[in-house]
N, C-alpha and C. Protein backbone atom coordinates (compact mmCIF):
# COMPACT_ATOMS: atom_id res chain seq x y z
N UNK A 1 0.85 -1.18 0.00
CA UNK A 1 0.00 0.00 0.00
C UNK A 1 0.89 1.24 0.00
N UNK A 2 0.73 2.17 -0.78
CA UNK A 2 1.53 3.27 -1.03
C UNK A 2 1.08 4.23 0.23
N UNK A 3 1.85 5.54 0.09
CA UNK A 3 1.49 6.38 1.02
C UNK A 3 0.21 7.09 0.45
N UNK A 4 -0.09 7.55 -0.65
CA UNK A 4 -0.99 8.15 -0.94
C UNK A 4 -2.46 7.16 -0.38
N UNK A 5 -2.37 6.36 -0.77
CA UNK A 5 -3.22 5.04 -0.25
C UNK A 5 -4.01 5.33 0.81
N UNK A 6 -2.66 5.09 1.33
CA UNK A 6 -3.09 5.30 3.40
C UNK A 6 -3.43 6.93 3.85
N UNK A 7 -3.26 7.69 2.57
CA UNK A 7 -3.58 9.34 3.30
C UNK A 7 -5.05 8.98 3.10
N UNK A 8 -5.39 8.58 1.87
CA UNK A 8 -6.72 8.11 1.00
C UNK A 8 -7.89 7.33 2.16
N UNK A 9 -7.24 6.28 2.46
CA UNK A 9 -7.64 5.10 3.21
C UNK A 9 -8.14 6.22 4.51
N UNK A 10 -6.98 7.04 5.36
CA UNK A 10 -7.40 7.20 6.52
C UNK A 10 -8.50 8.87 5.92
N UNK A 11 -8.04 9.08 5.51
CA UNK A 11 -9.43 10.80 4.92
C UNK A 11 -10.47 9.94 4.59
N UNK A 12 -10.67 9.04 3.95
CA UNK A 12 -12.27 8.13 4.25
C UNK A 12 -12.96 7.79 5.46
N UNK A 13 -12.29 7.32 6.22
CA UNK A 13 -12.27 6.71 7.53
C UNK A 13 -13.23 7.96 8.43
N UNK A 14 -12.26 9.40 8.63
CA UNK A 14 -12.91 10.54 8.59
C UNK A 14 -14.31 10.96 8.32
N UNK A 15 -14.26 10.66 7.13
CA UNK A 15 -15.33 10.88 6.17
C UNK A 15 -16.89 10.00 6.96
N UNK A 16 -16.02 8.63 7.02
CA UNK A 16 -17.17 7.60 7.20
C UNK A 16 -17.65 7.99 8.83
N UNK A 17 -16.81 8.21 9.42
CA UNK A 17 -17.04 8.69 11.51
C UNK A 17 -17.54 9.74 10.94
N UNK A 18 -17.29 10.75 10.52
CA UNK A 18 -18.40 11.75 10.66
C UNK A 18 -20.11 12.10 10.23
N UNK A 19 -19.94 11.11 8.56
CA UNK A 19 -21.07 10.82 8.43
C UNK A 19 -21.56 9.29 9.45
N UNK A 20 -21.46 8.64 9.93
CA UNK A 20 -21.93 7.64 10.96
C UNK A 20 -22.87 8.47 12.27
N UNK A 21 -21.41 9.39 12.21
CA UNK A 21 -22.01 10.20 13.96
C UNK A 21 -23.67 11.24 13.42
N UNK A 22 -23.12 11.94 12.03
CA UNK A 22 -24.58 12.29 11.54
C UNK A 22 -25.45 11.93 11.56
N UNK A 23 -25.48 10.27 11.65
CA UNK A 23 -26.55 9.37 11.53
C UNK A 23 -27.39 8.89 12.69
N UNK A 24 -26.39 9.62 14.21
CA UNK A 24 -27.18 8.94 14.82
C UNK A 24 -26.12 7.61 15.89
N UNK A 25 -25.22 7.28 14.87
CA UNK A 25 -24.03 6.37 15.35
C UNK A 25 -23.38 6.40 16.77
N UNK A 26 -23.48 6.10 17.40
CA UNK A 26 -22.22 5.92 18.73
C UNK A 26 -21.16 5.15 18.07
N UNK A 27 -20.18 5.74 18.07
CA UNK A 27 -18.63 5.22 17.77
C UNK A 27 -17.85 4.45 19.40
N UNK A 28 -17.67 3.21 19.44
CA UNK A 28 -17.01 2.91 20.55
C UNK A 28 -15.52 2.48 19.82
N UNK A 29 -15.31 2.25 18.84
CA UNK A 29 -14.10 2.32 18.27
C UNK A 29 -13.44 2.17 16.76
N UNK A 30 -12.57 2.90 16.58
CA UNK A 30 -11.88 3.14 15.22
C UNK A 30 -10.59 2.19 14.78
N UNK A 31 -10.43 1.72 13.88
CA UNK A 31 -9.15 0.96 13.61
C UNK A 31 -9.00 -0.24 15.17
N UNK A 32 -9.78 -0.28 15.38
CA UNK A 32 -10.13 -1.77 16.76
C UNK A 32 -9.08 -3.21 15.89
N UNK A 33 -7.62 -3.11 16.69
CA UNK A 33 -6.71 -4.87 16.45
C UNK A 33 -6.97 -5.76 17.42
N UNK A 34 -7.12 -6.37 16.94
CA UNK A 34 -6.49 -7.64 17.93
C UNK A 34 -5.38 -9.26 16.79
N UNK A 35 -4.27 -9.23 17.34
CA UNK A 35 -3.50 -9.82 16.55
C UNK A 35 -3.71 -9.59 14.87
N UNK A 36 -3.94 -10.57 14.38
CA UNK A 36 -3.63 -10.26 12.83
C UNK A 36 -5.51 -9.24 11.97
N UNK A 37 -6.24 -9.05 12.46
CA UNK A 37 -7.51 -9.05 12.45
C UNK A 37 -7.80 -7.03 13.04
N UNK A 38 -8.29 -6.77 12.25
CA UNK A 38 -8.74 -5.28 12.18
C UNK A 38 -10.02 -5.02 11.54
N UNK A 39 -11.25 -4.18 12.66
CA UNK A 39 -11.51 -3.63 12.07
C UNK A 39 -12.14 -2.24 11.77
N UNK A 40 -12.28 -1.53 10.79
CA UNK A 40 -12.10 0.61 10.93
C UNK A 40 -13.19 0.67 11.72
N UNK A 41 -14.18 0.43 11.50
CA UNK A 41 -15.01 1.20 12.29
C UNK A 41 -16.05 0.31 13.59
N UNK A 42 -16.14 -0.01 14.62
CA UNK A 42 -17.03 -0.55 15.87
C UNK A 42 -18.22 0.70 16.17
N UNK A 43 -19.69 0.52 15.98
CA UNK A 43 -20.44 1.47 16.32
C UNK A 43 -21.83 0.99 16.72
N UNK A 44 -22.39 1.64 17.44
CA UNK A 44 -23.25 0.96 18.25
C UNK A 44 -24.99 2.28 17.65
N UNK A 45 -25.92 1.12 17.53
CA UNK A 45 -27.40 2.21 17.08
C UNK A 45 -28.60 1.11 17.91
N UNK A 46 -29.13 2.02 18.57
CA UNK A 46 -29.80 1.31 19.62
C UNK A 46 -29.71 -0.04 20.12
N UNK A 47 -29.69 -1.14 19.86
CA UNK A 47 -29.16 -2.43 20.62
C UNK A 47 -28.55 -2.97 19.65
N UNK A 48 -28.36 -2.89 18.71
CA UNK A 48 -27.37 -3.32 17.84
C UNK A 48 -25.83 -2.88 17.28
N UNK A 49 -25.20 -4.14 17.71
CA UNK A 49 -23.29 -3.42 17.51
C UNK A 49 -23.26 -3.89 16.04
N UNK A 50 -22.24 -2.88 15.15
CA UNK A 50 -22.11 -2.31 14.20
C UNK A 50 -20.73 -2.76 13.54
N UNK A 51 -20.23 -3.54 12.42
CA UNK A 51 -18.72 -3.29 12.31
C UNK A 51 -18.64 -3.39 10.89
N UNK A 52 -17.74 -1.90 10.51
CA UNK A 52 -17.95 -0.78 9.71
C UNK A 52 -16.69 -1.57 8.65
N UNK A 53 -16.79 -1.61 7.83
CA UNK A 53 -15.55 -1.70 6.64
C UNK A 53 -15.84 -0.38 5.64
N UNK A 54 -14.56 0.54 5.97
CA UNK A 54 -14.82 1.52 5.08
C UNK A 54 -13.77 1.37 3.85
N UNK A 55 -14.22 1.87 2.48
CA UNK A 55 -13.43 1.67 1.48
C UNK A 55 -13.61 2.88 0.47
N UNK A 56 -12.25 3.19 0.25
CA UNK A 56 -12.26 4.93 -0.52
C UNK A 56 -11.60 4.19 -1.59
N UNK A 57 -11.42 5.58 -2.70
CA UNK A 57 -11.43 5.35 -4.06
C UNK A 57 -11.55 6.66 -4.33
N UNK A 58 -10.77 7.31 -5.01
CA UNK A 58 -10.94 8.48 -6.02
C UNK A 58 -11.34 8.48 -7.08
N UNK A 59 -11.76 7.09 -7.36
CA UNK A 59 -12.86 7.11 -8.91
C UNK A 59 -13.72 6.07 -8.66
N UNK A 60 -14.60 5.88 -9.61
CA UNK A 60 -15.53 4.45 -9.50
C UNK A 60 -15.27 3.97 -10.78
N UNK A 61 -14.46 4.55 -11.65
CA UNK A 61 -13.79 3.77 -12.60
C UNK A 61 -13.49 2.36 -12.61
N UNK A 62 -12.90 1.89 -12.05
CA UNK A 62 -13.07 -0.35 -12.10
C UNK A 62 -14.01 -0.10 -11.25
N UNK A 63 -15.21 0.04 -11.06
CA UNK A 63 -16.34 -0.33 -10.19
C UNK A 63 -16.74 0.28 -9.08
N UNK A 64 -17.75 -0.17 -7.76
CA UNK A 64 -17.73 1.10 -6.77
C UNK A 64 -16.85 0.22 -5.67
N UNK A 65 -16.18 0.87 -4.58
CA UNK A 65 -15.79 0.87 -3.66
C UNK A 65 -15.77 -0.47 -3.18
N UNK A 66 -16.96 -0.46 -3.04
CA UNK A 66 -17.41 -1.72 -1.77
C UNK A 66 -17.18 -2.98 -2.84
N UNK A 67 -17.39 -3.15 -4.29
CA UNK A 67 -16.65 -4.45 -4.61
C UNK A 67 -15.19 -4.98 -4.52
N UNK A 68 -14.39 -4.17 -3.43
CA UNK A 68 -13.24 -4.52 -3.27
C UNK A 68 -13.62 -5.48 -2.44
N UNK A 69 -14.48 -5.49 -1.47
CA UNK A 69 -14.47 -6.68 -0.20
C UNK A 69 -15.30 -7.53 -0.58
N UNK A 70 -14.21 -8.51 -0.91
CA UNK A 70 -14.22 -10.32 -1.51
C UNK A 70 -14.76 -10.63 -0.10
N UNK A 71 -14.81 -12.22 -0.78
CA UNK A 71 -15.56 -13.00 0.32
C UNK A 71 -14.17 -13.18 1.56
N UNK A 72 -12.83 -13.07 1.05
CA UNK A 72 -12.01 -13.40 2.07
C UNK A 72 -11.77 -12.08 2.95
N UNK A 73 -12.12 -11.18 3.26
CA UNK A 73 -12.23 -9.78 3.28
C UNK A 73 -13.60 -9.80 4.28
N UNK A 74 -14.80 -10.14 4.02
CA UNK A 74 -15.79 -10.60 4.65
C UNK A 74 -15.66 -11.74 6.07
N UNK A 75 -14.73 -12.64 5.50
CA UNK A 75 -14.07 -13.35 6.53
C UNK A 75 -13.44 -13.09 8.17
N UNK A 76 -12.71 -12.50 7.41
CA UNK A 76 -11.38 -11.56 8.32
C UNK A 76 -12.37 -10.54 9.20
N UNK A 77 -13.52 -10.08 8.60
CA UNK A 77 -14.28 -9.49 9.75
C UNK A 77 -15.39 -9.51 10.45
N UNK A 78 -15.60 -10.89 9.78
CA UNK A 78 -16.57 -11.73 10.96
C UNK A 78 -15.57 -12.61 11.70
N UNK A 79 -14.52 -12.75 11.65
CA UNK A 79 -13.36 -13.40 12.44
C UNK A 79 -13.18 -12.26 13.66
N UNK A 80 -13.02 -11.04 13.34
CA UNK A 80 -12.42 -10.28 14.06
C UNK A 80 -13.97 -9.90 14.73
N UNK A 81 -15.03 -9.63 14.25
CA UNK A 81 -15.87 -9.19 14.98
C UNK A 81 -16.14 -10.59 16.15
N UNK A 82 -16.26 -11.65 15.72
CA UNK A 82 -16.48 -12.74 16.66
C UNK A 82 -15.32 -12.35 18.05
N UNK A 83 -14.39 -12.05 17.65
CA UNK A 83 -12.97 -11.69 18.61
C UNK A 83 -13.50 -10.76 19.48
N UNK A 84 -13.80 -9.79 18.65
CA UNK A 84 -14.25 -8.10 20.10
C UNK A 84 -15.52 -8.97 20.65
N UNK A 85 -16.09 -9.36 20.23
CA UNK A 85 -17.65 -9.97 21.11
C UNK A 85 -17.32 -10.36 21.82
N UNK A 86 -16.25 -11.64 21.96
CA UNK A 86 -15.23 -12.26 23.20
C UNK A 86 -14.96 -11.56 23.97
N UNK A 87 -13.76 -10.97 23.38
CA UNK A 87 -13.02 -10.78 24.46
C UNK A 87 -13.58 -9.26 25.47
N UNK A 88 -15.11 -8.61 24.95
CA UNK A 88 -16.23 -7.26 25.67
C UNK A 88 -17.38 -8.74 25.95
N UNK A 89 -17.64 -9.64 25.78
CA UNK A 89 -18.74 -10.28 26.47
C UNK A 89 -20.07 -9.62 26.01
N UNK A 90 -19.60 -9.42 24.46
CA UNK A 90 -21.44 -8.49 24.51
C UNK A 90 -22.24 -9.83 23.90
N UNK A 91 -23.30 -9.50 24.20
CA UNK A 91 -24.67 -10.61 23.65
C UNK A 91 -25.73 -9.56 23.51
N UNK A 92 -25.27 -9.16 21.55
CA UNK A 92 -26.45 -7.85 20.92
C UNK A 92 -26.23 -8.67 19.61
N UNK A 93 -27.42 -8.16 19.39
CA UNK A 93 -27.53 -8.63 17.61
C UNK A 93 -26.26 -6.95 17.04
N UNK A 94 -25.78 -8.40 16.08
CA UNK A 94 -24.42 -7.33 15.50
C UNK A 94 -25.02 -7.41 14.15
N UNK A 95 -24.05 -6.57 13.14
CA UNK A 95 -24.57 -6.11 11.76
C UNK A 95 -23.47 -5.77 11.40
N UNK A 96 -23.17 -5.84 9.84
CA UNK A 96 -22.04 -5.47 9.07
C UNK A 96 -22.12 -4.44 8.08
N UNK A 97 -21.60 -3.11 8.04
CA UNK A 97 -21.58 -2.37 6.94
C UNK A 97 -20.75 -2.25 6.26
N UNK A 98 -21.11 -1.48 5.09
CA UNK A 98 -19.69 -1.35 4.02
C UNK A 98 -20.13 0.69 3.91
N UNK A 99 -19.26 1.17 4.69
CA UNK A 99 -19.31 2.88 3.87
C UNK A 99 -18.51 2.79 2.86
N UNK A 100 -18.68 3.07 1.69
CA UNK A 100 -18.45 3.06 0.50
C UNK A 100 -17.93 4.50 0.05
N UNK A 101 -17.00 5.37 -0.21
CA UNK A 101 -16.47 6.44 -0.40
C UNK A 101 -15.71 6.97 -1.96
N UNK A 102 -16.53 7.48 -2.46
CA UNK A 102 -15.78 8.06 -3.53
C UNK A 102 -15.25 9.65 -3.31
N UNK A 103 -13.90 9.97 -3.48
CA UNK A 103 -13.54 11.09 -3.04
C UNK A 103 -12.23 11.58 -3.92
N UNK A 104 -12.43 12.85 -4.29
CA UNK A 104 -11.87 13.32 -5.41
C UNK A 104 -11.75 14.84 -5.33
N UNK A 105 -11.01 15.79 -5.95
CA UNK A 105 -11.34 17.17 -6.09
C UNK A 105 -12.62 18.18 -6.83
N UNK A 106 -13.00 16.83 -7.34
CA UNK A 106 -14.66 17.07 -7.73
C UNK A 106 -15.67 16.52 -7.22
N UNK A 107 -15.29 15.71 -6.51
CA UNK A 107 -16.76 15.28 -5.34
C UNK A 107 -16.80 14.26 -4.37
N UNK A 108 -17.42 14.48 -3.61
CA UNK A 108 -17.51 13.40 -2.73
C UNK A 108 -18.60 12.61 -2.26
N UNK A 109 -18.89 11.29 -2.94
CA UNK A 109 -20.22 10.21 -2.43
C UNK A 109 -19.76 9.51 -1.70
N UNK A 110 -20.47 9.29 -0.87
CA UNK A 110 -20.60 8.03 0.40
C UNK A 110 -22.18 7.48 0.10
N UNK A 111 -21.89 6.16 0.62
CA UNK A 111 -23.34 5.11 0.11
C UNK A 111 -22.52 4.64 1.23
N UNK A 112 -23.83 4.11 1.87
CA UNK A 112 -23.58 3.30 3.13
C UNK A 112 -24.81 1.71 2.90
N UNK A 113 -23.77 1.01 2.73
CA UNK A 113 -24.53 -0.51 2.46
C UNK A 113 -24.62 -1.34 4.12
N UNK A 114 -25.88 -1.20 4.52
CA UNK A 114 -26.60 -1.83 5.88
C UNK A 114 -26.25 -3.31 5.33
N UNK A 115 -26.53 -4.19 6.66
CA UNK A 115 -26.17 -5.71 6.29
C UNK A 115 -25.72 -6.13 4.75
N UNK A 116 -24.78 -5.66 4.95
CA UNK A 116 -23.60 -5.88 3.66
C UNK A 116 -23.45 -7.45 3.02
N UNK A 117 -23.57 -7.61 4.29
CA UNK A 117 -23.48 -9.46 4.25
C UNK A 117 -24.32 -10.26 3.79
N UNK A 118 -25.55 -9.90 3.64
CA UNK A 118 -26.83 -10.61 3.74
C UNK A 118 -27.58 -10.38 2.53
């Protein structure tokens, strides 16, 4: 991943916490590791915990955003979300999103895909 990438990657991230918190969102955590397993966004909307995969792009040129996250990608964060449930002891119905970010010097869309998974 280049540096521009990661300026890219984390100004989405931004993007996605602020529109989340617009929404209503409680943020309990951002970039949340545990060993090999990450994930950007943990957020909580009335009894249901939240875990956010955000994905930027300065074009939608090869496609939008959110078809970057393959099924092994999907994996890795129901792996990792199973992990924070552990090791916080929560028992809530959880949910997976994809904020989706196109961002450029000519504009900026966000689409937020609810149960991403399903």
């Amino acid at each position: 991943m280049t540096l521009s990438n990661k300026i890219l990657g984390a100004s989405g991230e931004r993007i996605a916490l602020s529109y989340l918190e617009k929404q209503g969102y409680i943020i309990t955590h951002c970039n949340w590791r545990s060993k090999h397993l990450e994930v950007d966004i943990i957020a909580k909307q009335n009894e249901t915990l939240i875990f956010v995969e955000v994905k930027t792009r300065t074009t939608g040129l090869f496609g939008p955003p959110e078809n970057s996250v393959n099924f092994k990608k999907e994996e890795k964060l129901k792996e990792a979300a199973k992990s924070y449930i552990e090791q916080n002891n929560y028992q809530v119905e959880i949910r997976f999103d994809i904020v989706s970010i196109i961002k450029n010097q000519s504009q900026q869309k966000i689409e937020h895909i609810k149960d991403a998974f399903w």
